[in-house]
Protein backbone atom coordinates (compact mmCIF):
# COMPACT_ATOMS: atom_id res chain seq x y z
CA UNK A 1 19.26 -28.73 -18.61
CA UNK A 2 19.37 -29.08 -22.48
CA UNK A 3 20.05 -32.52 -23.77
CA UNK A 4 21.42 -33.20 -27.48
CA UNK A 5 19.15 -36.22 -28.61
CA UNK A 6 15.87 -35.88 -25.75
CA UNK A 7 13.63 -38.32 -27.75
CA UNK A 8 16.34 -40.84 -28.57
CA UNK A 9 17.58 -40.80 -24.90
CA UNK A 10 13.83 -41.57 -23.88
CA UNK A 11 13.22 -44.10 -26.34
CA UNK A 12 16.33 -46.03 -25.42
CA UNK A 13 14.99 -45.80 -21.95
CA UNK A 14 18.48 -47.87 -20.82
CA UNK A 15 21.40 -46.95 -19.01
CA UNK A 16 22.80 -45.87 -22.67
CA UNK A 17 21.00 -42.63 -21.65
CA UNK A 18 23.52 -41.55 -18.74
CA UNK A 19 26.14 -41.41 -21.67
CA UNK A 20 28.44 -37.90 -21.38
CA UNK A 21 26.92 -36.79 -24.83
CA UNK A 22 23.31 -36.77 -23.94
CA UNK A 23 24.76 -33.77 -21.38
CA UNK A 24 25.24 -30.13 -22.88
CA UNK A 25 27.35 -27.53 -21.32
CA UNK A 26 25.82 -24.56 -20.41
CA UNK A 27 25.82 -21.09 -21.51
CA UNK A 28 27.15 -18.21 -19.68
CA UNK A 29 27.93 -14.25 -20.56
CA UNK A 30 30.60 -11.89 -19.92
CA UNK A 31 29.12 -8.60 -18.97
CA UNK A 32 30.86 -5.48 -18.00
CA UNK A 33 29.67 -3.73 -14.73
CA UNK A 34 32.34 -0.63 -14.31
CA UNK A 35 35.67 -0.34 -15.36
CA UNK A 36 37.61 -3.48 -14.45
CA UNK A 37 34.60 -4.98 -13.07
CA UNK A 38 33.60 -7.88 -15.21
CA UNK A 39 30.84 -10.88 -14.13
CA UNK A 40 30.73 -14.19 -15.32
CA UNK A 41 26.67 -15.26 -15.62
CA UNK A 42 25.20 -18.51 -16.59
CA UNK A 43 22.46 -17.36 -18.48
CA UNK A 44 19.82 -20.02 -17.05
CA UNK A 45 20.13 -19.82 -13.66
CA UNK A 46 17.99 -23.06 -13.15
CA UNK A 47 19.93 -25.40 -15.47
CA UNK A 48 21.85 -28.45 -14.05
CA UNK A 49 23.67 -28.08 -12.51
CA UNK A 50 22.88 -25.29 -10.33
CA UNK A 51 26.28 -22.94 -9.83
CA UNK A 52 27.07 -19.97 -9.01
CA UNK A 53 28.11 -16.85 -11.21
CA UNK A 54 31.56 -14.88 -10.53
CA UNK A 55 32.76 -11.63 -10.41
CA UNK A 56 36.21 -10.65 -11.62
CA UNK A 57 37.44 -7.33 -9.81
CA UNK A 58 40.77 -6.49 -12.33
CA UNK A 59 42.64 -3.77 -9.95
CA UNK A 60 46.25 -1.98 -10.96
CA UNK A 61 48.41 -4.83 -10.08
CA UNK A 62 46.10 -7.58 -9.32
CA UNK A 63 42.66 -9.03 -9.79
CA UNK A 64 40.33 -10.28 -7.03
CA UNK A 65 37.68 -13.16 -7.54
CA UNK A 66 34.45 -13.88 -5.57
CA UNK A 67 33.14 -17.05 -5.68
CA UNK A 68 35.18 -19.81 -7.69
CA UNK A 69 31.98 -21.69 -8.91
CA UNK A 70 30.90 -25.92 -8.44
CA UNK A 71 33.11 -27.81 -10.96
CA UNK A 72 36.67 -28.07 -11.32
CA UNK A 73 36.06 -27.77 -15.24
CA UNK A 74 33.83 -24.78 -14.50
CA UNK A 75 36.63 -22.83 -12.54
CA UNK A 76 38.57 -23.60 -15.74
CA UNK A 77 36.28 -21.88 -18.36
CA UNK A 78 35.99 -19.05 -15.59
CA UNK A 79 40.09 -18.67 -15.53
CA UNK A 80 40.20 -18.93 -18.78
CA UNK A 81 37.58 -15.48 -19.34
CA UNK A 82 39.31 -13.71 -16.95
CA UNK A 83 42.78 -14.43 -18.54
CA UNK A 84 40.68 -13.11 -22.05
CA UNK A 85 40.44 -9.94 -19.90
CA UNK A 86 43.60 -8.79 -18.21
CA UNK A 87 47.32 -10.84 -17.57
CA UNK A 88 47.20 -9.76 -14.19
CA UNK A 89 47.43 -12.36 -11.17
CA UNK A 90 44.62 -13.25 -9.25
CA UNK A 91 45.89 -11.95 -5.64
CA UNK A 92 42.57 -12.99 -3.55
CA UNK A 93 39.33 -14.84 -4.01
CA UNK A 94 36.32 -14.28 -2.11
CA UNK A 95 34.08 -17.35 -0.73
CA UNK A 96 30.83 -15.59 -0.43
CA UNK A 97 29.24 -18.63 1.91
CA UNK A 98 30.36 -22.41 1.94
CA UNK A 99 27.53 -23.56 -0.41
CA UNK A 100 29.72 -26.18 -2.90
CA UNK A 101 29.03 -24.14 -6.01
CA UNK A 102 30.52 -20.99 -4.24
CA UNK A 103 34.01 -22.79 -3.17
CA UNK A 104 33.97 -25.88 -5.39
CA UNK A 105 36.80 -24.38 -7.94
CA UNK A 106 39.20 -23.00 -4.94
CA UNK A 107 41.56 -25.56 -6.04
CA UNK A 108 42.10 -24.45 -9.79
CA UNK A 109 42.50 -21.07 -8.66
CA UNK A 110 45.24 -21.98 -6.29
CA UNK A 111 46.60 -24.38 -9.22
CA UNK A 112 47.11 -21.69 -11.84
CA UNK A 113 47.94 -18.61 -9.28
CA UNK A 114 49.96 -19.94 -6.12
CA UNK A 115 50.30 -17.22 -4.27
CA UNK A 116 46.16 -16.51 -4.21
CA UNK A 117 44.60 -16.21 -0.81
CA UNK A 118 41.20 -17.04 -0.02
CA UNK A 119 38.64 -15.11 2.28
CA UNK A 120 35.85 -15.51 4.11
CA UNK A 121 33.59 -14.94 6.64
CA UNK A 122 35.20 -17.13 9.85
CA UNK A 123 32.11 -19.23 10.59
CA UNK A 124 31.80 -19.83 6.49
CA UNK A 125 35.87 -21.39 6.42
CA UNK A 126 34.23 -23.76 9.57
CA UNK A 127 31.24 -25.14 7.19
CA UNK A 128 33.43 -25.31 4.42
CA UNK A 129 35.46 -27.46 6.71
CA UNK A 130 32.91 -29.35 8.53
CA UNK A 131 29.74 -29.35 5.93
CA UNK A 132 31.73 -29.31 2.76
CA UNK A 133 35.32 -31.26 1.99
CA UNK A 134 34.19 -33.60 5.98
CA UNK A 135 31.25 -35.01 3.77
CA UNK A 136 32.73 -34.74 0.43
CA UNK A 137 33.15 -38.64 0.21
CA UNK A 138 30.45 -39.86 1.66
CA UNK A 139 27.88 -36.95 -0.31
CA UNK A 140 30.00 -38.43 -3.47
CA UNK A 141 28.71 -42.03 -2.41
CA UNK A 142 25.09 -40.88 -1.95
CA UNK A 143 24.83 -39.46 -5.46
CA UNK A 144 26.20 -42.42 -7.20
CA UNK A 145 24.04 -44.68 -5.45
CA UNK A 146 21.23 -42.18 -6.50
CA UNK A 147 22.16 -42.20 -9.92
CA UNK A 148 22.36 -45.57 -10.42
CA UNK A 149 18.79 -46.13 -8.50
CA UNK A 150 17.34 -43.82 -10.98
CA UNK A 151 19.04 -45.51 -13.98
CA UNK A 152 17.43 -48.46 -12.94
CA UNK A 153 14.17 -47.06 -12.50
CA UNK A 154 14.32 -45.67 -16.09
CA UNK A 155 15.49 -49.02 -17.03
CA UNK A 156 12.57 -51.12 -15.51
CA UNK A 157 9.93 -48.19 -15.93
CA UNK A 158 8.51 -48.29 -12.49
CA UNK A 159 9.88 -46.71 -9.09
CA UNK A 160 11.20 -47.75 -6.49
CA UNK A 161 7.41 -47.93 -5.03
CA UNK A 162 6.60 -50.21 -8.55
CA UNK A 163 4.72 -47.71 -9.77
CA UNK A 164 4.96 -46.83 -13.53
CA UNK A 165 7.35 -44.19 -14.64
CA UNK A 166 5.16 -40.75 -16.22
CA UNK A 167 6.76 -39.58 -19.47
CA UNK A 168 7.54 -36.41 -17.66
CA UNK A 169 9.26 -37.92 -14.39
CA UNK A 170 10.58 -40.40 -16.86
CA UNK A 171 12.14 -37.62 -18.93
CA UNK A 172 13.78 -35.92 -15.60
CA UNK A 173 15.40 -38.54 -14.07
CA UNK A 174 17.12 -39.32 -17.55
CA UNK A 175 17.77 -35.83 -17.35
CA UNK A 176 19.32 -36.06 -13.50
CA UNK A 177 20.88 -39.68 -14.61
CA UNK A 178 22.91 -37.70 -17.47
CA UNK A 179 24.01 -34.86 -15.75
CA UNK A 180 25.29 -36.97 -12.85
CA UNK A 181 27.63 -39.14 -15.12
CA UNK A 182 28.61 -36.23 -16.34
CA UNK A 183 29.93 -34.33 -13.44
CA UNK A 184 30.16 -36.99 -10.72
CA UNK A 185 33.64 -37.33 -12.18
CA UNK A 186 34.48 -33.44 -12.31
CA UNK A 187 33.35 -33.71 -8.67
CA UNK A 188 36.15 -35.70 -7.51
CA UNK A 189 38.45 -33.63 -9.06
CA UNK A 190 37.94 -30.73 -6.16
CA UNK A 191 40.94 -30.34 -4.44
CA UNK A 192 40.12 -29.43 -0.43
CA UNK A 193 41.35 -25.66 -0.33
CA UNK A 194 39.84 -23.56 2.78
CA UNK A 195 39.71 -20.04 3.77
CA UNK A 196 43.18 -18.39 4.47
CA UNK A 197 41.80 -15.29 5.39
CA UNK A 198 38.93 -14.64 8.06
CA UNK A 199 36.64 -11.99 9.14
CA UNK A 200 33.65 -11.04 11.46
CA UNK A 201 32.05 -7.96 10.13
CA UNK A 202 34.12 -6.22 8.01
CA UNK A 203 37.47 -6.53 5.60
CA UNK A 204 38.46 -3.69 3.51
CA UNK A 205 41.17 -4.40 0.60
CA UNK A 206 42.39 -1.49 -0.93
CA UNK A 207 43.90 -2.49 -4.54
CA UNK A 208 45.91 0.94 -5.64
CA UNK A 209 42.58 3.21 -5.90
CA UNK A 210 39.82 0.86 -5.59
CA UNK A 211 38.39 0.26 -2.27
CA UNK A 212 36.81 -2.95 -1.92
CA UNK A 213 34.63 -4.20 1.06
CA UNK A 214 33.48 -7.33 2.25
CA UNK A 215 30.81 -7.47 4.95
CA UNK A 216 28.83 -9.55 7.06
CA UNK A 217 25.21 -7.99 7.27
CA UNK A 218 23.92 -10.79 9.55
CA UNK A 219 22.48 -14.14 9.33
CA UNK A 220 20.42 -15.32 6.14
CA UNK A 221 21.04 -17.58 3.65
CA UNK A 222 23.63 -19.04 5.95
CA UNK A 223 25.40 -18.08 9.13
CA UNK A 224 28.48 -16.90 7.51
CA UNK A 225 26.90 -14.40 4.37
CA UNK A 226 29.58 -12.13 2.93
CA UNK A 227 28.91 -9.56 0.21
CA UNK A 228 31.49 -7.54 -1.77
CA UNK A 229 30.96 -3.62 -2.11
CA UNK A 230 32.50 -1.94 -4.10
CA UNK A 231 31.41 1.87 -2.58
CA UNK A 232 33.00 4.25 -5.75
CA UNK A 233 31.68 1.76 -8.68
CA UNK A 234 28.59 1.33 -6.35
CA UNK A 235 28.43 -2.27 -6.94
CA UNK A 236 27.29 -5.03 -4.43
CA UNK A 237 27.80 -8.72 -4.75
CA UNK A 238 25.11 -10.73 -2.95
CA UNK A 239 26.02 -13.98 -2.72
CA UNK A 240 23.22 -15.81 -1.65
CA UNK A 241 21.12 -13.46 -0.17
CA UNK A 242 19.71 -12.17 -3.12
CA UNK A 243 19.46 -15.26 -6.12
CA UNK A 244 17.22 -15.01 -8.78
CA UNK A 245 14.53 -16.52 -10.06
CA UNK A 246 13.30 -17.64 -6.67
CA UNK A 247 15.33 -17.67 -3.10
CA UNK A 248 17.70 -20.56 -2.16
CA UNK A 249 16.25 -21.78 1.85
CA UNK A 250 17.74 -24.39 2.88
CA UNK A 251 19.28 -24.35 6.02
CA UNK A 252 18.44 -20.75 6.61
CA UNK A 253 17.64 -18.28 9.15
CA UNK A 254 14.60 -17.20 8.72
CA UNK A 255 13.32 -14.36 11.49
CA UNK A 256 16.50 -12.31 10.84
CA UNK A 257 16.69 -12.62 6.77
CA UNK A 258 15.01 -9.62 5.97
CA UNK A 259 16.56 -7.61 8.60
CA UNK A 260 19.72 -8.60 6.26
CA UNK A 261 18.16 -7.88 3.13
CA UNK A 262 17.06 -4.41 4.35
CA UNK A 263 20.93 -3.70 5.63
CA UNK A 264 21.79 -5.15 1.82
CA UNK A 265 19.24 -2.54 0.42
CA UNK A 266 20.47 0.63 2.59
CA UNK A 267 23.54 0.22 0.64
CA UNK A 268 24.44 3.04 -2.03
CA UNK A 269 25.01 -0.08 -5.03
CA UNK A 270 23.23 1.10 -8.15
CA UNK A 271 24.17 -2.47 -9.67
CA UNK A 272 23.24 -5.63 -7.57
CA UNK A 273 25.39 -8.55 -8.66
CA UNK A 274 24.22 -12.10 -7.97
CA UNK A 275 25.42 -15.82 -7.51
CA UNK A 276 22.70 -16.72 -9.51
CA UNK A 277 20.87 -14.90 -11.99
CA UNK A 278 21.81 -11.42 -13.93
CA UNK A 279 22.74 -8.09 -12.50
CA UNK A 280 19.74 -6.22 -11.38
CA UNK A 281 19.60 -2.18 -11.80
CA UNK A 282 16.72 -1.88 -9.49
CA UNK A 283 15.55 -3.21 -6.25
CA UNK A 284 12.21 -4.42 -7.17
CA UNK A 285 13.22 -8.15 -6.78
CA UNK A 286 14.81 -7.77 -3.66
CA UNK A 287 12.23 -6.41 -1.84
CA UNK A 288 9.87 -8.95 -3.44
CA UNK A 289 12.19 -11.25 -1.42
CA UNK A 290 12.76 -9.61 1.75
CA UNK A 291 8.53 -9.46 1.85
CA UNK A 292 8.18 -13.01 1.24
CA UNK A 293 10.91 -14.20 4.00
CA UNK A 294 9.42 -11.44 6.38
CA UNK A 295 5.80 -13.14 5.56
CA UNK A 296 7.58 -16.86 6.62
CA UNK A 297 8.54 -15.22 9.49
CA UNK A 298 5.08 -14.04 10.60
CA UNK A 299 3.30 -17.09 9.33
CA UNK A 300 5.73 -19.32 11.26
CA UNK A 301 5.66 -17.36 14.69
CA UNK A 302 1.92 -17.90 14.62
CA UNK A 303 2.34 -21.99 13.41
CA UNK A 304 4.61 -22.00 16.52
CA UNK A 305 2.76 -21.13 18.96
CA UNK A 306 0.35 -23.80 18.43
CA UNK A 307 0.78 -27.93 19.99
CA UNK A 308 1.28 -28.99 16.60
CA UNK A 309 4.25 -30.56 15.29
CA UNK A 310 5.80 -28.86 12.66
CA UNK A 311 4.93 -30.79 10.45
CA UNK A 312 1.28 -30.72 10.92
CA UNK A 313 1.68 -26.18 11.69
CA UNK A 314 3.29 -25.77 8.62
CA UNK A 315 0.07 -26.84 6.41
CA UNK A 316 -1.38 -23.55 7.61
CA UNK A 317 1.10 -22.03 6.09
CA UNK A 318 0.06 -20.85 2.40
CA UNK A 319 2.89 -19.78 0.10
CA UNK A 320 0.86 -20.14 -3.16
CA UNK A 321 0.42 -16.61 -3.56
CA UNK A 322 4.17 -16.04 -3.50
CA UNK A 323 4.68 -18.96 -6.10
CA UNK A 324 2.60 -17.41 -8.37
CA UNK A 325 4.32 -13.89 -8.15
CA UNK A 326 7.96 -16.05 -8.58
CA UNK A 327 7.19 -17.98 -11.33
CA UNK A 328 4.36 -15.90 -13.29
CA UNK A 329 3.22 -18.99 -14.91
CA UNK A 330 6.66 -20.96 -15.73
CA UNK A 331 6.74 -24.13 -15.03
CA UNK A 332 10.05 -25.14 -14.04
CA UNK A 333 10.13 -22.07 -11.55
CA UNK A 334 7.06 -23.51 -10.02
CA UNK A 335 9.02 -26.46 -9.38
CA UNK A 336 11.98 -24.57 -7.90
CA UNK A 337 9.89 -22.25 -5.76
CA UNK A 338 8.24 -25.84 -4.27
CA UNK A 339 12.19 -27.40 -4.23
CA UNK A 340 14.22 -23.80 -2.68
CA UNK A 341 11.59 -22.27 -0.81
CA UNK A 342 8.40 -24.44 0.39
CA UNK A 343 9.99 -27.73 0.97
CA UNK A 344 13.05 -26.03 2.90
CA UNK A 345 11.68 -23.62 4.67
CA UNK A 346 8.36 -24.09 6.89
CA UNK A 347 9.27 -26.56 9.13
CA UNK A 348 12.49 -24.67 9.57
CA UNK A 349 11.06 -21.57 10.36
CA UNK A 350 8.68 -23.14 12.79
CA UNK A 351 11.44 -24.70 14.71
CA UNK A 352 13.16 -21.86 14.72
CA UNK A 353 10.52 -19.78 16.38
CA UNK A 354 10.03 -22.18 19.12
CA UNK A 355 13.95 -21.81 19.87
CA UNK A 356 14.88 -25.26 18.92
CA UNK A 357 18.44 -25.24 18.93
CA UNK A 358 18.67 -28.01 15.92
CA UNK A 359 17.02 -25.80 13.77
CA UNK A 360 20.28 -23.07 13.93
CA UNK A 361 22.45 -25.94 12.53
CA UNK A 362 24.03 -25.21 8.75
CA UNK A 363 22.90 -28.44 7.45
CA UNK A 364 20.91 -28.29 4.20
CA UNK A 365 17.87 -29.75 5.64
């Protein structure tokens, strides 16, 4: 995240810092895939907050959406591309998974074009409803409170432990502190709109002469993946299965991942489309991926058949090959990698391999 006045904001050190002007909006791109195929891209895929990228499918008569983005006031900016593109309505958006920055801006959509319907995988409309607007409130709660312990931290200089703030933890929970007072309102702005429409393997729309599919390749990033193909424009949308710069884990499946990932790569798509990150021509990257999850796998089966806890297996687990190869030196990937994948994901895995039932759960954790 980019802030307008860093060294002021630090040198205040004050809850003056958590003002809406020390937060910049982001950046995103317009890009043409095919003919009527348009994607909406942040360009930094890591910047606060995290959402997810759209893709605008403008048919004869009708356009169809996947994914409607985090933020009310995102949707907006999204609508308002797509309107910079064609007049036609916007007959159907897709929900890719129930992640909040996938389903987040279903209300605007619904708000500016009625008669929209929304699909999904079925199991993804039952997180939406259980993990997603069930929670809303109370998640709501837990972030203020979190802000406001971190303003105070920044405030008094020391943690919550008394220990003295670093300039550089110092500088990112000002950071956190800004964009939260930023969006936190936005947040309560989402409107509870589900899934309409439900499927278990496979939907085909067929929108005058494009053919559009959405399929369920089996379990990964969540239990309910969908990805849009478009078979004659030989375009894929991944969702989540396939992000970019490093892999989202939490609350994954981990042993049958790259089983998806290989079904996702047997498809004829020259063009892979993500939630996060830019198109990709090739499928370097995704089999970078699909090697790393399928190395979890392994590592875990092995941590799992030991008497440790998981805890204790999962240190003989060593991902810091694959951090190196995902964030070739950058920093802030390095810190993602540890966030997305290593924190997520071990202990997971290793639960998962000994069958524990908890471990199948959606819950980010």
């Amino acid at each position: 995240m980019r802030t307008l006045n860093r060294l002021a904001a630090l040198a205040l050190a004050t809850l003056a810092i958590a003002a809406r002007a020390d937060y910049a909006p982001k950046a995103w791109d317009v890009v043409t895939l095919a003919e009527g195929v348009h994607g909406f891209v942040w360009r930094d895929p890591l910047a606060d907050p995290i959402e997810g990228n759209a893709l605008f499918i403008v048919n004869e008569e009708d356009v169809v959406v996947v994914d409607s983005g985090l933020l009310p006031s995102s949707a907006r900016i999204m609508a308002k591309e797509l309107k910079r593109l064609t007049s036609k309505p916007v007959r159907f958006v897709v929900n890719t998974h129930w992640h909040n920055d996938h389903v987040g801006g279903n209300g605007v959509y619904r708000e500016l074009w009625p008669g929209v319907e929304f699909i999904s995988h079925e199991d993804t409309r039952t997180d939406i409803l259980e993990q997603v607007f069930a929670n809303r409130e109370a998640n709501l709660q837990a972030n203020e409170r979190t802000t406001d312990t971190y303003a105070k931290y920044i405030e008094s200089g020391v943690d919550g432990d008394g220990k003295p703030l670093a300039p550089d933890r110092r500088q990112r929970l000002a950071e956190v502190v800004a964009m939260y007072r930023a969006v936190l309102p936005d947040l309560r702005q989402v409107r509870k709109v589900p899934p309409d429409v439900t499927f278990r393997d496979r939907l085909v729309l067929r929108r005058g002469e494009r053919t559009i599919e959405i399929l369920w390749l089996g379990l990964g990033n969540t239990r309910g993946d969908a990805v849009v193909f478009l078979p004659k424009e030989r375009i894929v949308a991944t969702g989540d299965l396939l992000v970019w710069p490093v892999p989202f884990m939490f609350g994954s499946y981990h042993a049958e991942w790259p089983a998806t990932l290989a079904k996702l790569d047997a498809l004829a798509a020259d063009t892979l489309f993500l939630s996060h990150g830019a198109p990709q021509r090739d499928r370097g990257y995704l089999r970078q991926v699909r090697d790393l999850l399928a190395f979890i796998r392994d590592e875990a089966k092995q941590a799992a058949a030991t008497d440790l806890p998981p805890a204790e297996a999962k240190k003989a687990i060593d991902l810091g090959e694959w951090k190196k190869r995902f964030a070739q030196g950058d920093a802030k990937r390095e810190r993602a990698f540890d966030a997305f994948v290593t924190a997520p994901s071990l202990e997971r895995a290793i639960r998962q391999a000994r069958g524990d039932a908890g471990a199948m759960t959606q819950k980010l954790r």
